[in-house]
PDB file of N, CA and C in Angstrom:
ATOM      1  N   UNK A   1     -85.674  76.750-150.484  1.00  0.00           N
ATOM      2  CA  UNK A   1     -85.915  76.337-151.858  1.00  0.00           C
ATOM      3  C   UNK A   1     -87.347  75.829-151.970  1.00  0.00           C
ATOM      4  N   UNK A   2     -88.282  76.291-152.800  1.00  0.00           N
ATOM      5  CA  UNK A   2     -89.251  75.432-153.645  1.00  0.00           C
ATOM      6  C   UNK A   2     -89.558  74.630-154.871  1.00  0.00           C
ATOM      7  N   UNK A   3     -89.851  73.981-155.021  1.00  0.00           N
ATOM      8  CA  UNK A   3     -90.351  73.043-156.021  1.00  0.00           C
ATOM      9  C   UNK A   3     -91.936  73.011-156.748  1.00  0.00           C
ATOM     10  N   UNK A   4     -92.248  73.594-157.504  1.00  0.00           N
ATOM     11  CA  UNK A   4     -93.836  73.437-157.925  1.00  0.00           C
ATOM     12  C   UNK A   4     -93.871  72.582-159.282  1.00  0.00           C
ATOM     13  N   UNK A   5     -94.597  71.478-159.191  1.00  0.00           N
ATOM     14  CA  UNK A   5     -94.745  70.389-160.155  1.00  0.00           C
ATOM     15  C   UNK A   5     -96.055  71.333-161.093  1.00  0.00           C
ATOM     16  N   UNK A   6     -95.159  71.623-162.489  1.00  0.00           N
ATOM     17  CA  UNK A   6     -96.268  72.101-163.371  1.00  0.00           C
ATOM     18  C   UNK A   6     -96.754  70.819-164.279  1.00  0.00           C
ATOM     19  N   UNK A   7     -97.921  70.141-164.875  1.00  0.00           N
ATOM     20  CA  UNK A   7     -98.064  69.398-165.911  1.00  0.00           C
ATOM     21  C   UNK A   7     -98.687  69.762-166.982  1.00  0.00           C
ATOM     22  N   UNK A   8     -97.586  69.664-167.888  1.00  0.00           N
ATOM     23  CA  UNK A   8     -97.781  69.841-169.198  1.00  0.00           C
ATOM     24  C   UNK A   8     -98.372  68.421-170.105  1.00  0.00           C
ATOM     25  N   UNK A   9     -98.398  68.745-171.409  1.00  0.00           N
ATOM     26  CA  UNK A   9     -99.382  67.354-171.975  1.00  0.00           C
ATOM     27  C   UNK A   9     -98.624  66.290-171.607  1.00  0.00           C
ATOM     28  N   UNK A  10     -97.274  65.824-172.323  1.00  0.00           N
ATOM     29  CA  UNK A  10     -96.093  64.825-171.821  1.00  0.00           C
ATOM     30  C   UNK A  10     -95.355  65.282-171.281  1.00  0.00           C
ATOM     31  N   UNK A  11     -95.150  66.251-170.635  1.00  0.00           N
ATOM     32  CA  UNK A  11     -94.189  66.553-170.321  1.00  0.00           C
ATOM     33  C   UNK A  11     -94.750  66.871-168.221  1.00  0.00           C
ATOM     34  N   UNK A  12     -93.656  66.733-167.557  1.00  0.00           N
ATOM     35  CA  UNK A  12     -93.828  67.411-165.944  1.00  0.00           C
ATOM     36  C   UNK A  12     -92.490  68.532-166.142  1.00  0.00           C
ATOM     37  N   UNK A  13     -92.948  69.546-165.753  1.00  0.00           N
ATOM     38  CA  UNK A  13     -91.730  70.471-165.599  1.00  0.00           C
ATOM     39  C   UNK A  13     -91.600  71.118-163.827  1.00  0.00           C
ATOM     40  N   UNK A  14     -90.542  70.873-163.505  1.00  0.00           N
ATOM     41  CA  UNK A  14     -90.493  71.388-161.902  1.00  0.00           C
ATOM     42  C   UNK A  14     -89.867  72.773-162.247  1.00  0.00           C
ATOM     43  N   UNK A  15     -90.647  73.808-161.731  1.00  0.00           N
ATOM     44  CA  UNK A  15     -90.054  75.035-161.586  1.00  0.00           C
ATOM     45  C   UNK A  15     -89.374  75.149-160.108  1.00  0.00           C
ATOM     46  N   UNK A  16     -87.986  75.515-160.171  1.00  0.00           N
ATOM     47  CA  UNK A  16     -87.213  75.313-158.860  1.00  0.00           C
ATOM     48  C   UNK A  16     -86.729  76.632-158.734  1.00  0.00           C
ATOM     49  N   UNK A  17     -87.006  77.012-157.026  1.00  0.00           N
ATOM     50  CA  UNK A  17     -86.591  78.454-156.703  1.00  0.00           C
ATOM     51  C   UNK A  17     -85.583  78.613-155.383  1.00  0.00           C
ATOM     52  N   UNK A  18     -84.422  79.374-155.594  1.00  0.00           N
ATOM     53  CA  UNK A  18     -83.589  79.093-154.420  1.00  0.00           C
ATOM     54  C   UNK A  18     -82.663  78.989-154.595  1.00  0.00           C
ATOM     55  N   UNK A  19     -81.782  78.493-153.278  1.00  0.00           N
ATOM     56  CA  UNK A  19     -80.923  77.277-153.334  1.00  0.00           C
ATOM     57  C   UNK A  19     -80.650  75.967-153.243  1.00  0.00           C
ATOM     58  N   UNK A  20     -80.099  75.492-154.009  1.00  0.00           N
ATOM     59  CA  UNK A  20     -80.172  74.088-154.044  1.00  0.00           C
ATOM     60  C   UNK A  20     -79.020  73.532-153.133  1.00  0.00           C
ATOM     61  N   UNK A  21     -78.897  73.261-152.290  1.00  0.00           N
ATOM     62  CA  UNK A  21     -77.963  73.031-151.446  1.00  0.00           C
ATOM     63  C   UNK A  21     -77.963  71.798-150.645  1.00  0.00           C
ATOM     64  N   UNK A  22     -76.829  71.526-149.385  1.00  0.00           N
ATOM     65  CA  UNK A  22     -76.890  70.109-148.401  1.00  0.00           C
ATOM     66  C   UNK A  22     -78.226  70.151-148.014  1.00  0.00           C
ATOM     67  N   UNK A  23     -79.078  71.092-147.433  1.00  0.00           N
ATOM     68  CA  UNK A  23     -80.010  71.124-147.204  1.00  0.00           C
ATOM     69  C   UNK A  23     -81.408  70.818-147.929  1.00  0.00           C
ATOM     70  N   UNK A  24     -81.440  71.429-149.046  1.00  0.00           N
ATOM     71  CA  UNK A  24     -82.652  71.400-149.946  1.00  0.00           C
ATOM     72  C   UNK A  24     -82.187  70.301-150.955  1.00  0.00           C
ATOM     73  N   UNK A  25     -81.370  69.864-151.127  1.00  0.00           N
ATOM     74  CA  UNK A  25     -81.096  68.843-152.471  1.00  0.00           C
ATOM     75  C   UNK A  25     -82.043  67.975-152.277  1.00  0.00           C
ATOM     76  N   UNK A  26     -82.471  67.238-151.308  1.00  0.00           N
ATOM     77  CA  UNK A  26     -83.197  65.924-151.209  1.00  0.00           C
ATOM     78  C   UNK A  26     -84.666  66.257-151.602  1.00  0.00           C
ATOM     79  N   UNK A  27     -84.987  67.479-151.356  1.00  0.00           N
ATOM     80  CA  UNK A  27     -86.381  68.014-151.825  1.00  0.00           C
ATOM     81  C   UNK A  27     -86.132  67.944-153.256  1.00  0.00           C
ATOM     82  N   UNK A  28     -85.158  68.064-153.339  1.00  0.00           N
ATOM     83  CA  UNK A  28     -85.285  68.355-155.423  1.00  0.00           C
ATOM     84  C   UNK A  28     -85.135  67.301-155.914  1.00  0.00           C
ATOM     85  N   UNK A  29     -84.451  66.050-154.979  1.00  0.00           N
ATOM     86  CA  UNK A  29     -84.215  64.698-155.839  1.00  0.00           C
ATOM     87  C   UNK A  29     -85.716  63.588-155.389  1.00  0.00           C
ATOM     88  N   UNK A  30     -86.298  64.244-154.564  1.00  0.00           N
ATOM     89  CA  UNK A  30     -87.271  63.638-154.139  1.00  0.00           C
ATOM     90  C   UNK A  30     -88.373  64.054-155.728  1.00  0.00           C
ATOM     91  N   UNK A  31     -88.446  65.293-155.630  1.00  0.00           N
ATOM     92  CA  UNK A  31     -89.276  65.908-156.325  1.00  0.00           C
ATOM     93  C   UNK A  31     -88.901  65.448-158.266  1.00  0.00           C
ATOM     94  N   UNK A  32     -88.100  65.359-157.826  1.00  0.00           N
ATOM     95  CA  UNK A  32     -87.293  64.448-159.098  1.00  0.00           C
ATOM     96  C   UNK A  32     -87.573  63.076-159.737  1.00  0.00           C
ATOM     97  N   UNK A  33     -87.437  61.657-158.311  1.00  0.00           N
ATOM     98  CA  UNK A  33     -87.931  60.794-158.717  1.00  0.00           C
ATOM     99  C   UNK A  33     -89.581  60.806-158.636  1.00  0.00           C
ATOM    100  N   UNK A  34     -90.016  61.502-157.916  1.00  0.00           N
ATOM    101  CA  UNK A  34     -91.450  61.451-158.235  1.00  0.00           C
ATOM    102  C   UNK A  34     -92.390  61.695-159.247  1.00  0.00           C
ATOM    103  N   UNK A  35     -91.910  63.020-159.635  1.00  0.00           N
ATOM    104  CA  UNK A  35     -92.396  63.241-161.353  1.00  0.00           C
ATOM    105  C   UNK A  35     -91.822  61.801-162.495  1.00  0.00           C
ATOM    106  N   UNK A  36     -90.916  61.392-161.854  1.00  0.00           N
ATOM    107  CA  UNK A  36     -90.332  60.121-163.017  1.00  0.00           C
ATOM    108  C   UNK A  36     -91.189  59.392-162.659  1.00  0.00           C
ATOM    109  N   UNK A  37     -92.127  58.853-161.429  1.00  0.00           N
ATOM    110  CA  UNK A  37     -92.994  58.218-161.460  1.00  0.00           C
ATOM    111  C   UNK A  37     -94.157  58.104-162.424  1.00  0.00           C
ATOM    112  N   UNK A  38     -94.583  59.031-162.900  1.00  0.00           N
ATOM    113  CA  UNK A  38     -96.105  59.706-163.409  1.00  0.00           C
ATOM    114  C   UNK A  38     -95.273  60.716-165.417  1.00  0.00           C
ATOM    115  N   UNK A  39     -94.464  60.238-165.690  1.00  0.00           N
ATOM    116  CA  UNK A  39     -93.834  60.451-166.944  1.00  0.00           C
ATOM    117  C   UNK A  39     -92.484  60.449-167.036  1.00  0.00           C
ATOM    118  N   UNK A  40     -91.782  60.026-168.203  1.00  0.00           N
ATOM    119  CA  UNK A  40     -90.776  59.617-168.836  1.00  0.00           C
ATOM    120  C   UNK A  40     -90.060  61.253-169.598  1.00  0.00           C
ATOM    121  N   UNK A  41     -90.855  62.471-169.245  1.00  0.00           N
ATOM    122  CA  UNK A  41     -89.833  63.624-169.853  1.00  0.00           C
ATOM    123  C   UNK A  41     -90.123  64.569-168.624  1.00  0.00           C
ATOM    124  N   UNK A  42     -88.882  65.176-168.095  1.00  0.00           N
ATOM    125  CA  UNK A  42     -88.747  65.993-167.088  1.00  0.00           C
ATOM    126  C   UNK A  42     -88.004  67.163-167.675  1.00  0.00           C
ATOM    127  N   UNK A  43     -89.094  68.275-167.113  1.00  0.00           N
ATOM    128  CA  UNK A  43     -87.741  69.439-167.771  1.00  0.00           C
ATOM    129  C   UNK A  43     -88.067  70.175-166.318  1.00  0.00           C
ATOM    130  N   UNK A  44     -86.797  70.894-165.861  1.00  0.00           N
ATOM    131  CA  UNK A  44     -85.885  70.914-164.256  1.00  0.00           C
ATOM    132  C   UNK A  44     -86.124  72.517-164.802  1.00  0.00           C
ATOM    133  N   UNK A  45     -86.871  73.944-164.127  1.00  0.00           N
ATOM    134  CA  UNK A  45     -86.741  74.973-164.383  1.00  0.00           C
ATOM    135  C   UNK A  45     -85.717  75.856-163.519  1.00  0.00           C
ATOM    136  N   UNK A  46     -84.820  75.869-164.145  1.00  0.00           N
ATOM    137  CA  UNK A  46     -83.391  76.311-163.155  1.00  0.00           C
ATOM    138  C   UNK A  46     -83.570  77.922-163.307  1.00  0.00           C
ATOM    139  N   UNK A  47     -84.285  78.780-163.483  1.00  0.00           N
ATOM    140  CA  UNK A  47     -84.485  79.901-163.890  1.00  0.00           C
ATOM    141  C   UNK A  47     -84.321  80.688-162.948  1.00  0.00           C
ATOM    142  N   UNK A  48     -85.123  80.291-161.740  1.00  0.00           N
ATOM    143  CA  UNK A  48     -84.706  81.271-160.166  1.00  0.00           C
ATOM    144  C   UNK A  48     -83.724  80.022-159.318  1.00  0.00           C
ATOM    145  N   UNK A  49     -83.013  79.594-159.864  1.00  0.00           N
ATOM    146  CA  UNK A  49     -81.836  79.276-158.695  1.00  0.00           C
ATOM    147  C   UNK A  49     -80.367  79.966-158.889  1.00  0.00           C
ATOM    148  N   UNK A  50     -80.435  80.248-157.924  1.00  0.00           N
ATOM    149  CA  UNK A  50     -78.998  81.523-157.681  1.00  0.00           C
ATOM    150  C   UNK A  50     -77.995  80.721-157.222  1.00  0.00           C
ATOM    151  N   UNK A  51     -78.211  79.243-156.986  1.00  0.00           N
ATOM    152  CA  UNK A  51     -76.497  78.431-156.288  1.00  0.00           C
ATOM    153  C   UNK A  51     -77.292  77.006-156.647  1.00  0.00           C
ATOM    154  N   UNK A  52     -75.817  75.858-156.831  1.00  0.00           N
ATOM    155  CA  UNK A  52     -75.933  74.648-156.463  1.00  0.00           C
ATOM    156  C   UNK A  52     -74.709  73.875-155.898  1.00  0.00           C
ATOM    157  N   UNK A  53     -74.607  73.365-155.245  1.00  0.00           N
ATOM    158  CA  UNK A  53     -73.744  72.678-154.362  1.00  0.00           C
ATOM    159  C   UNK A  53     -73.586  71.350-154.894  1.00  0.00           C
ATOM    160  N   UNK A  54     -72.428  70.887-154.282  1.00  0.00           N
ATOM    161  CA  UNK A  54     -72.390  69.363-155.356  1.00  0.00           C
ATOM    162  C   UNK A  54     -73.780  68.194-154.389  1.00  0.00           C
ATOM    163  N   UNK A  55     -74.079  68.944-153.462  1.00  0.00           N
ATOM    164  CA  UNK A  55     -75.414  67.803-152.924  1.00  0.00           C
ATOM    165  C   UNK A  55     -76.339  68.209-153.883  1.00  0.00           C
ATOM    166  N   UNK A  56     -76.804  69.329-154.687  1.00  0.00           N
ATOM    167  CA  UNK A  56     -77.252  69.236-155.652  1.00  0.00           C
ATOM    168  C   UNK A  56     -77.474  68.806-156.666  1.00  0.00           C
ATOM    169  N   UNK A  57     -75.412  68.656-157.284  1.00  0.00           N
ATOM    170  CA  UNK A  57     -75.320  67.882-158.514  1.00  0.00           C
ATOM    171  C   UNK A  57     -75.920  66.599-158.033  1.00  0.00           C
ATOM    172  N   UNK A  58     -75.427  65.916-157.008  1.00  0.00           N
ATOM    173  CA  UNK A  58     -75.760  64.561-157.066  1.00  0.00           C
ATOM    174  C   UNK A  58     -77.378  64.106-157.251  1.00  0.00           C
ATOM    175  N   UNK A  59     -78.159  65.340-156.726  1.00  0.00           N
ATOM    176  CA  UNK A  59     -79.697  65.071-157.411  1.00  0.00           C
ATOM    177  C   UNK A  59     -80.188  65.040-158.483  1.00  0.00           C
ATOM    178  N   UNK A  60     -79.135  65.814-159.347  1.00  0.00           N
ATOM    179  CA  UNK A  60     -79.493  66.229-160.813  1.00  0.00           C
ATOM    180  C   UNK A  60     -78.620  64.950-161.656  1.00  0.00           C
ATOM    181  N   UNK A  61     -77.298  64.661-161.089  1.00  0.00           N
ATOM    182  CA  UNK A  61     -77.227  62.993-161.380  1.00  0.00           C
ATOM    183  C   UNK A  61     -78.503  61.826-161.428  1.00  0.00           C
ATOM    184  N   UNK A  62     -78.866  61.867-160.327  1.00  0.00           N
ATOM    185  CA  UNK A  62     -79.786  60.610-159.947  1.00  0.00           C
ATOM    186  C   UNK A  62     -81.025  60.873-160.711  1.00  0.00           C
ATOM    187  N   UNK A  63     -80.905  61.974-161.314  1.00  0.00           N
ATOM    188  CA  UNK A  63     -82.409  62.485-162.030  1.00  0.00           C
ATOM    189  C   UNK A  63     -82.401  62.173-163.261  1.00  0.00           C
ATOM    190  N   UNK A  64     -81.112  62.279-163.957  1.00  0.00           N
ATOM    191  CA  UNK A  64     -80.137  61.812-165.173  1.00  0.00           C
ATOM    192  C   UNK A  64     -80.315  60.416-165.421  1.00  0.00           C
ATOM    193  N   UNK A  65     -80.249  59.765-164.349  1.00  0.00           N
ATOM    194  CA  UNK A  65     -79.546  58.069-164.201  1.00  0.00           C
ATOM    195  C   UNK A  65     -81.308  57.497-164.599  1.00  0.00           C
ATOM    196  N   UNK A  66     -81.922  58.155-163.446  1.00  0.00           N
ATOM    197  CA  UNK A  66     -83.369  58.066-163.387  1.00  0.00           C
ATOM    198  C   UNK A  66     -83.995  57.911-164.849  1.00  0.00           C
ATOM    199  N   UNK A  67     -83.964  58.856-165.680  1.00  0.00           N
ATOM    200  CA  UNK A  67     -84.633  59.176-166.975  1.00  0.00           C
ATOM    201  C   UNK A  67     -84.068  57.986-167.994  1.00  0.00           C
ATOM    202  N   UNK A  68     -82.665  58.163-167.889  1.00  0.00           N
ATOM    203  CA  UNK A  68     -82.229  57.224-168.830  1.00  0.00           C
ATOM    204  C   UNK A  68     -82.764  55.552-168.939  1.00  0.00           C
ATOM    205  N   UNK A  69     -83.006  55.045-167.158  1.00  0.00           N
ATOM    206  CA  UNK A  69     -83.149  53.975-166.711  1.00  0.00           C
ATOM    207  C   UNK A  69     -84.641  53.900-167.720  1.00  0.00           C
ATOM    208  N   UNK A  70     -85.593  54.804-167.104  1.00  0.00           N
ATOM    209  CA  UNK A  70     -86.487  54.863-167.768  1.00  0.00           C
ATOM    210  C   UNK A  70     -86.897  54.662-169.251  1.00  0.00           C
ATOM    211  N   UNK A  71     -85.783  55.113-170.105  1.00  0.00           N
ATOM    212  CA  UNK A  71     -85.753  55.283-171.387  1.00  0.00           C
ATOM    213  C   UNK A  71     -86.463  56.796-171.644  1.00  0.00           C
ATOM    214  N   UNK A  72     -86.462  57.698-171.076  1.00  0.00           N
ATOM    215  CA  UNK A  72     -86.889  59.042-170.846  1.00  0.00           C
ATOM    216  C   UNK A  72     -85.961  60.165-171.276  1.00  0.00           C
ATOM    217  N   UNK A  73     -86.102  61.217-170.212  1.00  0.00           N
ATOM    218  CA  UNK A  73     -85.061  62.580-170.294  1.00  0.00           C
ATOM    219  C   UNK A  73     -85.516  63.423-169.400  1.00  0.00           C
ATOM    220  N   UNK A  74     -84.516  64.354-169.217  1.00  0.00           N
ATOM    221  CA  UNK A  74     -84.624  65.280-168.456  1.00  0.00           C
ATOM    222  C   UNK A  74     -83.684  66.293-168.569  1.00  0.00           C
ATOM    223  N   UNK A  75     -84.384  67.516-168.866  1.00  0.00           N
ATOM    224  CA  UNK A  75     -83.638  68.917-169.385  1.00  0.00           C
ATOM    225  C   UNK A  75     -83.957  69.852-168.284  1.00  0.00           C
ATOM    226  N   UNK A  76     -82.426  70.501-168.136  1.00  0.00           N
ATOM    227  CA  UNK A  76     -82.677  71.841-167.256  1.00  0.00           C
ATOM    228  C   UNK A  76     -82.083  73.119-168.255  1.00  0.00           C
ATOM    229  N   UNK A  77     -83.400  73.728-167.793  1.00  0.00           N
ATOM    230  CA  UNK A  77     -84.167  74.877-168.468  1.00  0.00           C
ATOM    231  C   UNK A  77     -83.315  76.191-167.453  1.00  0.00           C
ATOM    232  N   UNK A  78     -82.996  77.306-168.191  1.00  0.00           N
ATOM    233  CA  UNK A  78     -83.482  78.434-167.382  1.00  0.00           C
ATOM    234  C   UNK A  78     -81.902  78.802-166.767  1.00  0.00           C
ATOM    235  N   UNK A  79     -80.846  77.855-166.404  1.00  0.00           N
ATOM    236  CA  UNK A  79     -79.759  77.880-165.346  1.00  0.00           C
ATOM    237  C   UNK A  79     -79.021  79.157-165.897  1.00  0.00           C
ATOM    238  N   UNK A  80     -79.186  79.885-164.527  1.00  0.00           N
ATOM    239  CA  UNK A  80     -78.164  81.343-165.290  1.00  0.00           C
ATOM    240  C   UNK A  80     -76.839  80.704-164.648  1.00  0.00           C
ATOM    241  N   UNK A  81     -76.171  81.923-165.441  1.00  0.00           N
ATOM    242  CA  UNK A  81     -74.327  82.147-165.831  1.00  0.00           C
ATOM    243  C   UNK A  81     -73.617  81.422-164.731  1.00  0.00           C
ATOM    244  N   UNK A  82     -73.630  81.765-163.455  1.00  0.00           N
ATOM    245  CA  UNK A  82     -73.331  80.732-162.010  1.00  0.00           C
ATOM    246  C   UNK A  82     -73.416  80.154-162.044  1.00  0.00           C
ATOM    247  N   UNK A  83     -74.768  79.131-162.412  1.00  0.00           N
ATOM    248  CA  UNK A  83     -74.672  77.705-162.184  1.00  0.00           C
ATOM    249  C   UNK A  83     -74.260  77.042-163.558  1.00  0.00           C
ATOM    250  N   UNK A  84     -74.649  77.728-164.772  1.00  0.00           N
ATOM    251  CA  UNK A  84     -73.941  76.749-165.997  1.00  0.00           C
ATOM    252  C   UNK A  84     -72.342  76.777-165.751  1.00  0.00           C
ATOM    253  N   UNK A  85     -71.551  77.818-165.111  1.00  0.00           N
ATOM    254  CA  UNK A  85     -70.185  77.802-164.798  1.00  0.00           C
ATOM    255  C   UNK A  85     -70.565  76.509-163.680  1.00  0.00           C
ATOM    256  N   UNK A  86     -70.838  76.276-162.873  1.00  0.00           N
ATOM    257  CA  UNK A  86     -70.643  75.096-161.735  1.00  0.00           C
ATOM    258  C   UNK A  86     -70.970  73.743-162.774  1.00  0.00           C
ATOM    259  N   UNK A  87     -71.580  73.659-163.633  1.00  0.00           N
ATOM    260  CA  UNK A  87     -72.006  72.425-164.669  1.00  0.00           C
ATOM    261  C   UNK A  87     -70.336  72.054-165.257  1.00  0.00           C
ATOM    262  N   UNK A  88     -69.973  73.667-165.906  1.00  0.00           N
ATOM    263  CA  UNK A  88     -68.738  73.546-166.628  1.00  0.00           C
ATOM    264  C   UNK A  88     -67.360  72.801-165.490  1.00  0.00           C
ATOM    265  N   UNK A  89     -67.442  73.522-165.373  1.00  0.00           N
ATOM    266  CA  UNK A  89     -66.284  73.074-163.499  1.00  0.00           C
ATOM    267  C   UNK A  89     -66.215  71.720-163.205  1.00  0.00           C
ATOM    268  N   UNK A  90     -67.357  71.340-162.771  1.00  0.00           N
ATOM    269  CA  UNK A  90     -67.443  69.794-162.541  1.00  0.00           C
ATOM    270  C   UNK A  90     -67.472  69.207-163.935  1.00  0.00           C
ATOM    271  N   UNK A  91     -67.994  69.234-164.956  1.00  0.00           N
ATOM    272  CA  UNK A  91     -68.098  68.167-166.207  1.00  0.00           C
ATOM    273  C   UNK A  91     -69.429  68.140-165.923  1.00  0.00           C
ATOM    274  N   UNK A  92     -70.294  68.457-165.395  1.00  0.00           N
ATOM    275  CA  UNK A  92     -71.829  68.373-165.126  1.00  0.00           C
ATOM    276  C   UNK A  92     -72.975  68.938-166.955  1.00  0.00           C
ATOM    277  N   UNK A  93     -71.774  69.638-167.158  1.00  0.00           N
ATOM    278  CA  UNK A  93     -71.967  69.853-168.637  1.00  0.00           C
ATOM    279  C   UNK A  93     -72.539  69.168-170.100  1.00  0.00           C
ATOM    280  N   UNK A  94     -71.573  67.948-169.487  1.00  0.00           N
ATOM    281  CA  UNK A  94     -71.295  66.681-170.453  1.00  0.00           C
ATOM    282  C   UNK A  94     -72.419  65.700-169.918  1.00  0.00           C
ATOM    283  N   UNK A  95     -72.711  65.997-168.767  1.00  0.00           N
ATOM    284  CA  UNK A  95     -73.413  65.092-168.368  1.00  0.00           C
ATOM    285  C   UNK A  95     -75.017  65.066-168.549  1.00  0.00           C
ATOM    286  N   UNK A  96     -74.998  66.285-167.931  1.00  0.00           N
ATOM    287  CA  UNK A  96     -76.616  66.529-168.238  1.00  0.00           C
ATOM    288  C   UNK A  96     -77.457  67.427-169.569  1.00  0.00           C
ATOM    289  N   UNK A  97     -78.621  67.564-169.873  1.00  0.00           N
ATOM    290  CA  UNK A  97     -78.742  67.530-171.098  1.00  0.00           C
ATOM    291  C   UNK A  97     -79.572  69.336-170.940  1.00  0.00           C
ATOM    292  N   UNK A  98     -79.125  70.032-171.489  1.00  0.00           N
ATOM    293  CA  UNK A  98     -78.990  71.561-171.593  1.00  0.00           C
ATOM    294  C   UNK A  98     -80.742  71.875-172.543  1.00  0.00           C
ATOM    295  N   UNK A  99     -81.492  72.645-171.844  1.00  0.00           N
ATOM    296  CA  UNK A  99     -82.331  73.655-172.873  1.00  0.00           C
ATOM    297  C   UNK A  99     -82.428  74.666-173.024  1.00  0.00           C
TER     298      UNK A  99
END
C-alpha cells in the first residue's frame, strides 16, 4: 500500500493505493493523524484500494474520532463497490462521512 499526501488550499487529501490491511493499516492511520496535524479537513482517496480489513476500519475510525476531536472532517473519496459493501456490513456506513 501507498499513501501520497496531496495539499490542496484547506484541504490535505491522501491518495491511497492497495491494500489496506493488518499490515498496512498503521501506515494509513499514521498518515492519517499526521495530515490532522497540519489541517482540520481530510479527504481519504479510496479510488485505487481493492480491499480493507477491519485493521483498516479501525484507522478510518481513529481518523473519524480524530477530525471530530478537532472540530474538522474527513471524507473518503473514490471507494469502489467492495469496499462501500465492507462500510455497509460493518455499519462503517453510518459512521464515516461518504464523497
Amino acid at each position: 500500500m501507498t499513501v501520497n499526501e496531496v495539499k490542496l488550499e484547506d484541504v490535505i487529501r491522501l491518495d491511497v493505493e492497495g491494500r489496506v490491511d493488518t499490515t498496512t493499516a498503521p501506515q494509513l492511520q499514521q498518515a492519517i493523524l499526521t495530515a490532522f496535524q497540519k489541517t482540520k479537513v481530510l479527504e481519504v482517496n479510496f479510488e485505487k484500494v481493492e480491499y480493507i480489513s477491519s485493521a483498516g476500519l479501525r484507522a478510518l475510525l481513529i481518523g473519524e474520532k480524530t477530525a471530530k476531536s478537532k472540530g474538522g472532517s474527513m471524507t473518503i473519496t473514490g471507494a469502489n463497490e467492495a469496499v462501500v459493501e465492507v462500510f455497509k456490513v460493518t455499519g462503517f456506513i453510518n459512521i464515516l462521512t461518504m464523497g
